[in-house]
Protein backbone atom coordinates (compact mmCIF):
# COMPACT_ATOMS: atom_id res chain seq x y z
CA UNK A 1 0.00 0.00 0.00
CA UNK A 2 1.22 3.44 -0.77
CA UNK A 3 1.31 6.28 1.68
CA UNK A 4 1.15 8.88 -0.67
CA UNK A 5 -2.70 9.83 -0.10
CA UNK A 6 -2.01 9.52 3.67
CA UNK A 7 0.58 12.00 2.93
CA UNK A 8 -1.25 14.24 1.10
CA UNK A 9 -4.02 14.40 3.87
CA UNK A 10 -1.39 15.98 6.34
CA UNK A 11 -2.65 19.34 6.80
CA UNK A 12 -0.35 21.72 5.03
CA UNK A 13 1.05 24.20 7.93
CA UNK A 14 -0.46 27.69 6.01
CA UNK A 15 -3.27 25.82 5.52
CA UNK A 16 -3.80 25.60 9.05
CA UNK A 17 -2.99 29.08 9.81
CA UNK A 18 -5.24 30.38 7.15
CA UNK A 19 -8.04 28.12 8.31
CA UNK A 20 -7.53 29.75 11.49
CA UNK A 21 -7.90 33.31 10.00
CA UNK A 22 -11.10 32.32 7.74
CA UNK A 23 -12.89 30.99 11.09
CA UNK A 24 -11.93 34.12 13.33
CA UNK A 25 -12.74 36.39 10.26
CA UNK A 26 -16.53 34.95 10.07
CA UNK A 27 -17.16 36.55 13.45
CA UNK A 28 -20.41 38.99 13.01
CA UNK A 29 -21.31 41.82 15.32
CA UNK A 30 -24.72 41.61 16.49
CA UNK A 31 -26.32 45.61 16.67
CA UNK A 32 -28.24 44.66 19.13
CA UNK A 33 -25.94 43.73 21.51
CA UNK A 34 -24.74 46.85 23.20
CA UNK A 35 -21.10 48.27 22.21
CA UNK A 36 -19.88 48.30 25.48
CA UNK A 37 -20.56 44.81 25.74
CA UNK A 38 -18.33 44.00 22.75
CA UNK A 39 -15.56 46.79 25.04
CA UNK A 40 -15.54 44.47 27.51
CA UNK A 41 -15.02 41.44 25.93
CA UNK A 42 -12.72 42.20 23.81
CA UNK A 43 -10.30 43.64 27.07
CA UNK A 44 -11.27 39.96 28.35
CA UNK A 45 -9.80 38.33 25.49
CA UNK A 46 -6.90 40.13 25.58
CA UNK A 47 -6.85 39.19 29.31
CA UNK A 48 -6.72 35.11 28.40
CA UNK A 49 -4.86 35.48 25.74
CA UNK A 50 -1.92 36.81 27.68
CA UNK A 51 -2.44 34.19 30.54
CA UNK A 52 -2.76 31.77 27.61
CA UNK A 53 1.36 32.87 26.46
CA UNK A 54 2.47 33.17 29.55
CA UNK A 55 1.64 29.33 29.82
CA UNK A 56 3.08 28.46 26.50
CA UNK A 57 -0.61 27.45 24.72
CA UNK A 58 0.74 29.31 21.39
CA UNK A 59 -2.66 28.38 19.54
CA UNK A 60 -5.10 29.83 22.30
CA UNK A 61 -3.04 32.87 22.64
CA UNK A 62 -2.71 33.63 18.71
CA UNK A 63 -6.63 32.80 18.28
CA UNK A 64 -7.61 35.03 21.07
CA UNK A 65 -5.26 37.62 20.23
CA UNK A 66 -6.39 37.40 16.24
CA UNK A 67 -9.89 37.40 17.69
CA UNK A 68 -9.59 41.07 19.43
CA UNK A 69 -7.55 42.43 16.25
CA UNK A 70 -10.59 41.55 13.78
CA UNK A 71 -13.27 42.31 16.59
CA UNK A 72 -11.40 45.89 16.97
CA UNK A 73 -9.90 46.83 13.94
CA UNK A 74 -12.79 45.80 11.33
CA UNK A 75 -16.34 44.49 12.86
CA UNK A 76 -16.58 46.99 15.91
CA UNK A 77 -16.38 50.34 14.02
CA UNK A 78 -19.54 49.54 12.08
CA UNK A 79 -21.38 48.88 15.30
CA UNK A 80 -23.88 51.85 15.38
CA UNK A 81 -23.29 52.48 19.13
CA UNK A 82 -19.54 52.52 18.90
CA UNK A 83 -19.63 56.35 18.27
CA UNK A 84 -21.31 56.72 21.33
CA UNK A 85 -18.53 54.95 23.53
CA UNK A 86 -16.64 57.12 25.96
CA UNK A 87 -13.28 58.62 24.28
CA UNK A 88 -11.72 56.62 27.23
CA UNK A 89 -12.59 53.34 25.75
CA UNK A 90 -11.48 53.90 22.12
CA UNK A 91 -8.89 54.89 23.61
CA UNK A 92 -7.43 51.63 25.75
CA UNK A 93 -9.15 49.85 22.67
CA UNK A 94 -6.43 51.27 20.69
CA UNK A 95 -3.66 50.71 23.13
CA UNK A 96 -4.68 47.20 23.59
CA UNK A 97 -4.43 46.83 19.66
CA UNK A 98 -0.84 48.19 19.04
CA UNK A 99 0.20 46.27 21.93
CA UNK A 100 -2.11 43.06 20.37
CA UNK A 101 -0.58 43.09 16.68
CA UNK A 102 2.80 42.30 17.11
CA UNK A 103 2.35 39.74 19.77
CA UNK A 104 -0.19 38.15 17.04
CA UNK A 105 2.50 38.40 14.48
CA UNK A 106 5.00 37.09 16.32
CA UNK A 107 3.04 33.73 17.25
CA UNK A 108 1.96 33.26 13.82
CA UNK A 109 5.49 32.64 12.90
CA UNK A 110 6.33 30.50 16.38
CA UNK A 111 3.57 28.59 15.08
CA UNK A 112 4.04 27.90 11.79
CA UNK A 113 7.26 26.80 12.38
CA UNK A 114 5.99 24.43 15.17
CA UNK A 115 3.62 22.65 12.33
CA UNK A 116 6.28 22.88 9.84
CA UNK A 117 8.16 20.39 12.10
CA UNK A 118 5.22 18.50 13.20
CA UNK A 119 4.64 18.39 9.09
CA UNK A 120 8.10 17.15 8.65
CA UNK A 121 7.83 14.42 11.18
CA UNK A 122 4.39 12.88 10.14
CA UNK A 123 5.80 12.78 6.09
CA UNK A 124 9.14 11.49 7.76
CA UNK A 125 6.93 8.55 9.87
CA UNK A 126 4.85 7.51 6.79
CA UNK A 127 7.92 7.41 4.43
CA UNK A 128 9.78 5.06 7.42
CA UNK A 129 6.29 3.11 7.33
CA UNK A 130 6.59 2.74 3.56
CA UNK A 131 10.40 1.74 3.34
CA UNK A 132 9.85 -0.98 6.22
CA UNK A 133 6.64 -2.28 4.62
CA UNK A 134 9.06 -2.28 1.01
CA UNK A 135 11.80 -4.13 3.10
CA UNK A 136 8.98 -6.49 4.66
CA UNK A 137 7.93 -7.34 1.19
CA UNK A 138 11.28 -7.71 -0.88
CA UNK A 139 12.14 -10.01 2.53
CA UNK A 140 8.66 -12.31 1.93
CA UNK A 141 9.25 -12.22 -2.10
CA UNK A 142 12.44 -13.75 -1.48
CA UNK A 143 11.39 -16.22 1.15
CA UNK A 144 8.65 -17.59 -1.32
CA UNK A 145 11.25 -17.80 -4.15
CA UNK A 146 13.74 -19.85 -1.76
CA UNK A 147 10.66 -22.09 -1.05
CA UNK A 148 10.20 -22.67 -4.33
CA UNK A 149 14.04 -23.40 -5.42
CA UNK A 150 14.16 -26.05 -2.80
CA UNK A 151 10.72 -27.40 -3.61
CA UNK A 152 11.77 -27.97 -6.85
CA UNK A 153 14.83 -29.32 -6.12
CA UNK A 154 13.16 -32.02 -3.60
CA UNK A 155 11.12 -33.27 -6.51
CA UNK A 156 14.30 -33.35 -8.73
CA UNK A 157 15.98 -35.42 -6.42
CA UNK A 158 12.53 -37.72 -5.70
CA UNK A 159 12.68 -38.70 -9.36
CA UNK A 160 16.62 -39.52 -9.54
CA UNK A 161 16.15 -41.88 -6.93
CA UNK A 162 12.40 -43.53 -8.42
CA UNK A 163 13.84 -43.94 -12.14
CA UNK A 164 16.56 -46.32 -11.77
CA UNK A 165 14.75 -48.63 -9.67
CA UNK A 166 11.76 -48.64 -12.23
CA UNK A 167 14.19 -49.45 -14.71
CA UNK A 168 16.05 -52.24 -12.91
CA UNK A 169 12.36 -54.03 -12.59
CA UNK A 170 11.48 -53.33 -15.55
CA UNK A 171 14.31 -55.38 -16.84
CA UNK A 172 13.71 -57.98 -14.78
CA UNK A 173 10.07 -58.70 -15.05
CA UNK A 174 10.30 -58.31 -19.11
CA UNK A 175 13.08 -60.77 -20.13
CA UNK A 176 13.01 -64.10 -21.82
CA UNK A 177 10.34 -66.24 -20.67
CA UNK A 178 11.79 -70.07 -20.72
CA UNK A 179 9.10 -72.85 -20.20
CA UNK A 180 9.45 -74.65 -16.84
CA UNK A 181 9.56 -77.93 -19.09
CA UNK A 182 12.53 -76.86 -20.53
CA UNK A 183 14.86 -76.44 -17.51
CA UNK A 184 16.99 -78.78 -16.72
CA UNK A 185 17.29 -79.66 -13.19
CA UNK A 186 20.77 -81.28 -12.37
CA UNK A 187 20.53 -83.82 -9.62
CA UNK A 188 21.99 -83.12 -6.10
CA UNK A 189 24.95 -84.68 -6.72
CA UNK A 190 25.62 -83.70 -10.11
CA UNK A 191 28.59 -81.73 -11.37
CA UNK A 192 28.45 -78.92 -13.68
CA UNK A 193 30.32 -79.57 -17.07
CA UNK A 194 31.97 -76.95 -18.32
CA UNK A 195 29.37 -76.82 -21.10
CA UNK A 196 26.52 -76.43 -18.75
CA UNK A 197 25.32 -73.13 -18.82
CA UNK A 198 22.45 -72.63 -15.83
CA UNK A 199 19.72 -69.80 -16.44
CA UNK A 200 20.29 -67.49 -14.01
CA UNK A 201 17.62 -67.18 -11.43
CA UNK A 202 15.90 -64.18 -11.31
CA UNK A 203 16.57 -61.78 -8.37
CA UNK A 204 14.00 -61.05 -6.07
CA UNK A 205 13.46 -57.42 -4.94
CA UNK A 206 11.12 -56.44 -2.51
CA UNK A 207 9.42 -53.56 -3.78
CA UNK A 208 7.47 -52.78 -0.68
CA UNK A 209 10.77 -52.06 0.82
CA UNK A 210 11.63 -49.62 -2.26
CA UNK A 211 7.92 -48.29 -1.62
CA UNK A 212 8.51 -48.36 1.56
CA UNK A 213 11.67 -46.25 1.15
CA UNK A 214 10.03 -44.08 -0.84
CA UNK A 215 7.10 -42.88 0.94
CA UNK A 216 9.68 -42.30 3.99
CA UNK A 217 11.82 -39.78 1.78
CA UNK A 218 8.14 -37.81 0.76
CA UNK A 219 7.48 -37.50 4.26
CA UNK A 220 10.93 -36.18 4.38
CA UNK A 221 10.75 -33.76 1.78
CA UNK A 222 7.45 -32.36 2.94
CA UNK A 223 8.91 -31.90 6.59
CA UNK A 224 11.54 -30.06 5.62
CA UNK A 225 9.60 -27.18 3.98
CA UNK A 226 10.26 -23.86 5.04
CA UNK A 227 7.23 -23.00 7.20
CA UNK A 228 4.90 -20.45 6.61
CA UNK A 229 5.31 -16.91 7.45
CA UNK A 230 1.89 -14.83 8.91
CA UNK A 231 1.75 -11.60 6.55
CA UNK A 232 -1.05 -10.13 7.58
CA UNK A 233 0.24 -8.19 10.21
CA UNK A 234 1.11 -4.78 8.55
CA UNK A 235 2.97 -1.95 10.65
CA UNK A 236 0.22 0.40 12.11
CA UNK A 237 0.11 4.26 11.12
CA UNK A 238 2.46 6.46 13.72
CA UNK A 239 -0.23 9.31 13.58
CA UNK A 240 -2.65 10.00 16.35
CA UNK A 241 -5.42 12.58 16.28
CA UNK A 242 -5.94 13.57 19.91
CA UNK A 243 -9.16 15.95 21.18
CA UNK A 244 -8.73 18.74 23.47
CA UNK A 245 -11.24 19.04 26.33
CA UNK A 246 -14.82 18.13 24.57
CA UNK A 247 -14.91 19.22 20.99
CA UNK A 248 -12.18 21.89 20.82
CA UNK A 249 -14.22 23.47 23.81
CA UNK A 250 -12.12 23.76 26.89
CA UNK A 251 -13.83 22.52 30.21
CA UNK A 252 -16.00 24.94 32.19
CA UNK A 253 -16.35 23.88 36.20
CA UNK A 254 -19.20 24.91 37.33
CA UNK A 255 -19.81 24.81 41.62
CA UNK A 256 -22.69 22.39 41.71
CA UNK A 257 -24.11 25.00 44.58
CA UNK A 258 -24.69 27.90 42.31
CA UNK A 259 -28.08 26.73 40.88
CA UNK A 260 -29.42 26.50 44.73
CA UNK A 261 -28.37 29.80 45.75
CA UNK A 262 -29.40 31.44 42.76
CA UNK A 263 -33.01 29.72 43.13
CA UNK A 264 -32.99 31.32 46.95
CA UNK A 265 -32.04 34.67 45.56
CA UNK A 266 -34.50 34.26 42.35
CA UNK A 267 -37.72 32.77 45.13
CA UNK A 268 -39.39 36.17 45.21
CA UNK A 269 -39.12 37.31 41.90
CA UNK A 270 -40.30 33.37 40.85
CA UNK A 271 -43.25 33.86 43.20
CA UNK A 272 -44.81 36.79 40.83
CA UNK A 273 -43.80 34.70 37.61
CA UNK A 274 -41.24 37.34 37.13
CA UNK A 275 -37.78 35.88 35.57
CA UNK A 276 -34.31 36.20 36.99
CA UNK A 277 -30.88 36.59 35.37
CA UNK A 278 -27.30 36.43 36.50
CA UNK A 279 -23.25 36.87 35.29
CA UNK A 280 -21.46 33.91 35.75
CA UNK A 281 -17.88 34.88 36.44
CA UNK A 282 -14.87 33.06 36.82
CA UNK A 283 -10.67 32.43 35.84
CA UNK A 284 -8.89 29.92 33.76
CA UNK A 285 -7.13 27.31 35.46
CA UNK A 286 -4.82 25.69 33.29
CA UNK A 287 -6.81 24.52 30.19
CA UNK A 288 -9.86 25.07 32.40
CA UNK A 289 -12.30 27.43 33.09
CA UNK A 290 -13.78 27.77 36.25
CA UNK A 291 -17.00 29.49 37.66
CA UNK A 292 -16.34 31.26 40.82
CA UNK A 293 -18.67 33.89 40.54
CA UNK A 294 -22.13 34.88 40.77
CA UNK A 295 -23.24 38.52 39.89
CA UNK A 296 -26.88 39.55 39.89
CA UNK A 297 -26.67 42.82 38.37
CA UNK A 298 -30.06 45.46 38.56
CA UNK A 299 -32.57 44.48 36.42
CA UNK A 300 -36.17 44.33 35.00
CA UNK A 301 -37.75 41.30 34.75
CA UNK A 302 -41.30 40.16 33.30
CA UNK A 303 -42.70 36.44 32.94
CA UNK A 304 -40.77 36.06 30.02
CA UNK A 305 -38.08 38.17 29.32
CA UNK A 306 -34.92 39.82 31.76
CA UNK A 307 -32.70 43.16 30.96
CA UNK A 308 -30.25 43.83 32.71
CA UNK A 309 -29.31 47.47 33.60
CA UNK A 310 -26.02 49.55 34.86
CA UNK A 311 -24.35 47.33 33.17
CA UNK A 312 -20.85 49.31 34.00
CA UNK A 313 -20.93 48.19 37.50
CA UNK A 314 -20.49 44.45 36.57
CA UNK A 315 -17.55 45.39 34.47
CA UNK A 316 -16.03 47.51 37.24
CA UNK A 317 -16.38 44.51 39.70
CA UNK A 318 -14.87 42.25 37.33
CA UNK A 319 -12.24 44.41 36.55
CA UNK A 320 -11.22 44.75 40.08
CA UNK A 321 -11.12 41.09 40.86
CA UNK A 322 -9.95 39.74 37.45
CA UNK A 323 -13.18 38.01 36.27
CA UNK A 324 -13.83 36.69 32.87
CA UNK A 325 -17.21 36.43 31.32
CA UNK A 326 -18.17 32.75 31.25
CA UNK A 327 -22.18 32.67 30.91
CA UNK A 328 -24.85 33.85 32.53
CA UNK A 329 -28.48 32.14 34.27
CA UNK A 330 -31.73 33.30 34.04
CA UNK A 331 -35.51 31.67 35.76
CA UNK A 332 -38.45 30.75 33.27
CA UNK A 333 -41.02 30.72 36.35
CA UNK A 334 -43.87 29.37 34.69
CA UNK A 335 -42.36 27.56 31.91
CA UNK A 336 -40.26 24.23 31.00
CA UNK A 337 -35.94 24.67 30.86
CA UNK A 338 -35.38 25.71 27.31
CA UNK A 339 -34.12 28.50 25.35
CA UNK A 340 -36.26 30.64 23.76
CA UNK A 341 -35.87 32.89 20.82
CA UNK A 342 -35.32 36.11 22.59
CA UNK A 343 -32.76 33.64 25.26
CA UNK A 344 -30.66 31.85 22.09
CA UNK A 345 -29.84 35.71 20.50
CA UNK A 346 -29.21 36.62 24.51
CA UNK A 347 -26.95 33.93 25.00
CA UNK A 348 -25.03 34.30 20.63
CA UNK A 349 -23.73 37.00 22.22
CA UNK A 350 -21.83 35.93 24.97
CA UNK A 351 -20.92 32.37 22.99
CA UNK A 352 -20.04 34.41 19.79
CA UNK A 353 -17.07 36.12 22.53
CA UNK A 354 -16.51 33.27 24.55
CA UNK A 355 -17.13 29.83 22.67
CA UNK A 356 -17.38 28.15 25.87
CA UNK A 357 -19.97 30.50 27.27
CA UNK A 358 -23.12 28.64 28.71
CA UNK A 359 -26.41 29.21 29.84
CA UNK A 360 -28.01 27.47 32.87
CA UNK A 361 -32.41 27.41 32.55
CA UNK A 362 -34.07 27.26 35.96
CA UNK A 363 -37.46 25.69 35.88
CA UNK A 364 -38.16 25.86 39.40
CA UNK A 365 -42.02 24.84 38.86
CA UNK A 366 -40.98 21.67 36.74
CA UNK A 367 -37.85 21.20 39.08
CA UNK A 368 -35.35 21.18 35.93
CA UNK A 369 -32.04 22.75 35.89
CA UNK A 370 -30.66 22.42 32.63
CA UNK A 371 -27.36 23.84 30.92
CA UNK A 372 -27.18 24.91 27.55
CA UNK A 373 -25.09 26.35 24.59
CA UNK A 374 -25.81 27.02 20.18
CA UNK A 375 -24.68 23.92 18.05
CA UNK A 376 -21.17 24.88 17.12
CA UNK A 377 -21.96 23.52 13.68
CA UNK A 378 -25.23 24.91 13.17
CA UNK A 379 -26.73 27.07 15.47
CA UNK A 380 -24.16 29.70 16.66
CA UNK A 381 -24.16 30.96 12.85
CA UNK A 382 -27.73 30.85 12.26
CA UNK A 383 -28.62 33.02 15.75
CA UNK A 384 -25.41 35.61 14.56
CA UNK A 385 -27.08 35.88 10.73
CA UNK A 386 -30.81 36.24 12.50
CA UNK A 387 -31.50 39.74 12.01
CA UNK A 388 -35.26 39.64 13.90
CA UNK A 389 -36.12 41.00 17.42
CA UNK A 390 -38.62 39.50 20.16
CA UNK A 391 -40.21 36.85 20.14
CA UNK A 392 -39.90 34.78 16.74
CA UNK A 393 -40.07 31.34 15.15
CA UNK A 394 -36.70 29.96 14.03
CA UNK A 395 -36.88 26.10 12.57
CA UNK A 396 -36.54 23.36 14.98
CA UNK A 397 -33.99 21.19 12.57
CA UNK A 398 -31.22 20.97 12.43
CA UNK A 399 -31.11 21.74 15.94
CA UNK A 400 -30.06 25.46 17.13
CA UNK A 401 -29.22 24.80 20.72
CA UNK A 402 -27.94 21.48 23.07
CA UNK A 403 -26.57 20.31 26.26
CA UNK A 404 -23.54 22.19 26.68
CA UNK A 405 -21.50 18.76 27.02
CA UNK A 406 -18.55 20.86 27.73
CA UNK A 407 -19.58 21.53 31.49
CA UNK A 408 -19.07 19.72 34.45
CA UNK A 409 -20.41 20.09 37.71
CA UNK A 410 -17.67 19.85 40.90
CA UNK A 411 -19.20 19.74 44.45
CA UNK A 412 -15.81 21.14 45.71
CA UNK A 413 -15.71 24.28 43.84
CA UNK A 414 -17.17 27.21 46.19
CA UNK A 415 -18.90 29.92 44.40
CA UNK A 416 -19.04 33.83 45.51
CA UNK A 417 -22.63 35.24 45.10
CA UNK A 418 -22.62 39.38 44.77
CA UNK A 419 -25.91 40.84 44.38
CA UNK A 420 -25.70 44.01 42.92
CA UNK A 421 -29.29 45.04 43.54
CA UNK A 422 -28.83 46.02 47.15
């Protein structure tokens, strides 16, 4: 088999980089989602992106990094309300890019010459695969071509030794015939004259000994075959595929307390059928990110819908304790755990940012708990594209949103609650 095709899947190293680019470049900025929103999460990215370098993930840090530069320097500026952000923010918007450029630049070459040696290695595996499986079958050609010599020469020898004694008998069996009335048979006590010529007996030979003899040496011959060699076994493929976290999504922790206290904090509202929402907050821990914070932030709520207002003072509190946007939660008093129309654009907004993002539905009345996220494949792009407000009917297949498989639940984690209301 030839390895060429398996070469020729390798991913060629720009191809990666530019697939990389093409993905980060499809990111859409939804109007509706305020401008100060996209402020904040863009400093956030910029955030994990430098904790992602100082840890040596290359590819997180160049993503994120590429992420703010195309967020900042094309998509934002035709956001409507981006005019209307304080000088102040342009301003550490442009800081953050200068500073974000180079850095971006510089890991796109660390990384493309990291795949051109991973490239290297992979062709140089498959071509060692090849030239062992060439040496494997030159090595079993010539095995079966040695077999053959010396099977050939086993029958050579089989008929040099069965000719001569067919021959011999043959001679033997097909002389003259003299009549038994014809012998003369000379008394015991007879002398020969010299005249008197006897006939010669005939010999006796004991074929079954010959046969005997002969069978023996077959046996022989087909015991000393070469044996057989197994050549099925082929040497397996040296490349592995391996899967980070779920999907490409890193893990996100979440404290299995935070649903209870947010129900406790939520019980009034849920008493008038009035819905709930919350910021879930966290860090990155490693390769992981981790929920540590709940913020309820002011809001207006009705039985199917929740804004959230003063938005600024969430940022300021996440600012000062070095929180990263990692969801948010939100009551449907009356109703099943789901996400509705108005909830999946709610929540494309903060998974359009932060892919990991999730949302947790409380159904207190129906006692489900349920955490969601858009289809990565599907639904995340449909939601961004959506142009409609409210309430509105988006087709149920392929499906838009799922299980957010991506999130665990640790009993050991504690979780902060700040209430912002009071």
């Amino acid at each position: 088999m030839d390895n060429s095709k398996d070469i020729d899947d390798i991913p060629n190293p720009s191809d990666i980089l530019r697939r990389m680019a093409e993905k980060v470049s499809a990111l859409e900025v939804d109007h509706s989602m305020a401008a100060i929103r996209y402020y904040r999460s863009g400093l956030e990215m910029v955030r994990m992106a430098d904790m992602y370098l100082k840890q040596g993930n290359l590819k997180e840090a160049y993503i994120l990094y590429l992420r703010f530069i195309t967020l900042f320097l094309e998509k934002i500026r035709k956001h409507p309300g981006w005019a209307l952000l304080p000088n102040q923010n342009k301003k550490e918007a442009s800081e953050k890019l200068k500073e974000a450029i180079p850095k971006a630049e510089k890991l796109k070459q660390l990384l493309l010459q990291q795949y051109e040696q991973d490239y290297q290695q992979k062709v140089s595996r498959l071509l060692e695969i090849e030239r062992q499986r060439k040496i494997a079958a030159e090595q079993d050609a010539r095995k079966l071509e040695l077999e053959k010599q010396k099977q050939q020469q086993l029958l050579k020898q089989k008929q040099e030794t069965v000719i001569p004694i067919n021959r011999m008998t043959s001679d033997v069996v097909t002389g003259p015939i003299v009549p038994l009335d014809s012998i003369t048979y000379p008394d015991s006590d007879s002398t020969y004259s010299n005249n008197q010529i006897s006939q010669p007996s005939a010999p006796t030979i004991d074929q079954s000994e010959n046969l005997a003899g002969l069978t023996l040496r077959d046996q022989k011959s087909e015991s000393s075959r070469l044996p057989t060699f197994d050549r099925s076994t082929k040497p397996a493929s040296l490349l592995n595929l391996s899967v980070q976290s779920h999907r490409g999504l890193r893990i996100v922790a979440v404290p299995s307390r935070l649903v209870e206290r947010f129900l406790i904090l939520a019980h009034a509202s849920t008493l008038q059928n009035i819905e709930t929402c919350g910021i879930l907050a966290g860090h990155m821990d490693q390769n992981q990110l981790v929920i540590s914070h709940l913020i309820i932030p002011h809001q207006i709520g009705t039985p199917d819908s929740c804004t959230t207002q003063n938005e600024e003072e969430v940022f300021i509190y996440q600012d000062e304790h070095n929180l990263i946007t990692l969801g948010w939660i939100h009551t449907h008093p009356s109703q099943t755990a789901f996400l509705s129309s108005v909830d999946l654009h709610t929540h494309c907004a903060y998974q359009m940012m932060m892919p990991e993002a999730i949302a947790i539905v409380c159904a207190p009345r129906y006692k489900d708990n349920s955490i969601f996220c858009l289809t990565h494949n599907y639904g995340l792009d449909f939601i961004a594209k959506c142009k409609k407000d409210g309430f509105h009917p988006h087709p149920s297949e392929p499906p838009l949103f799922m299980v957010a498989e991506h999130a665990r639940l640790e009993s050991d984690l504690p979780v902060e609650v700040i209430d912002l209301r009071r």
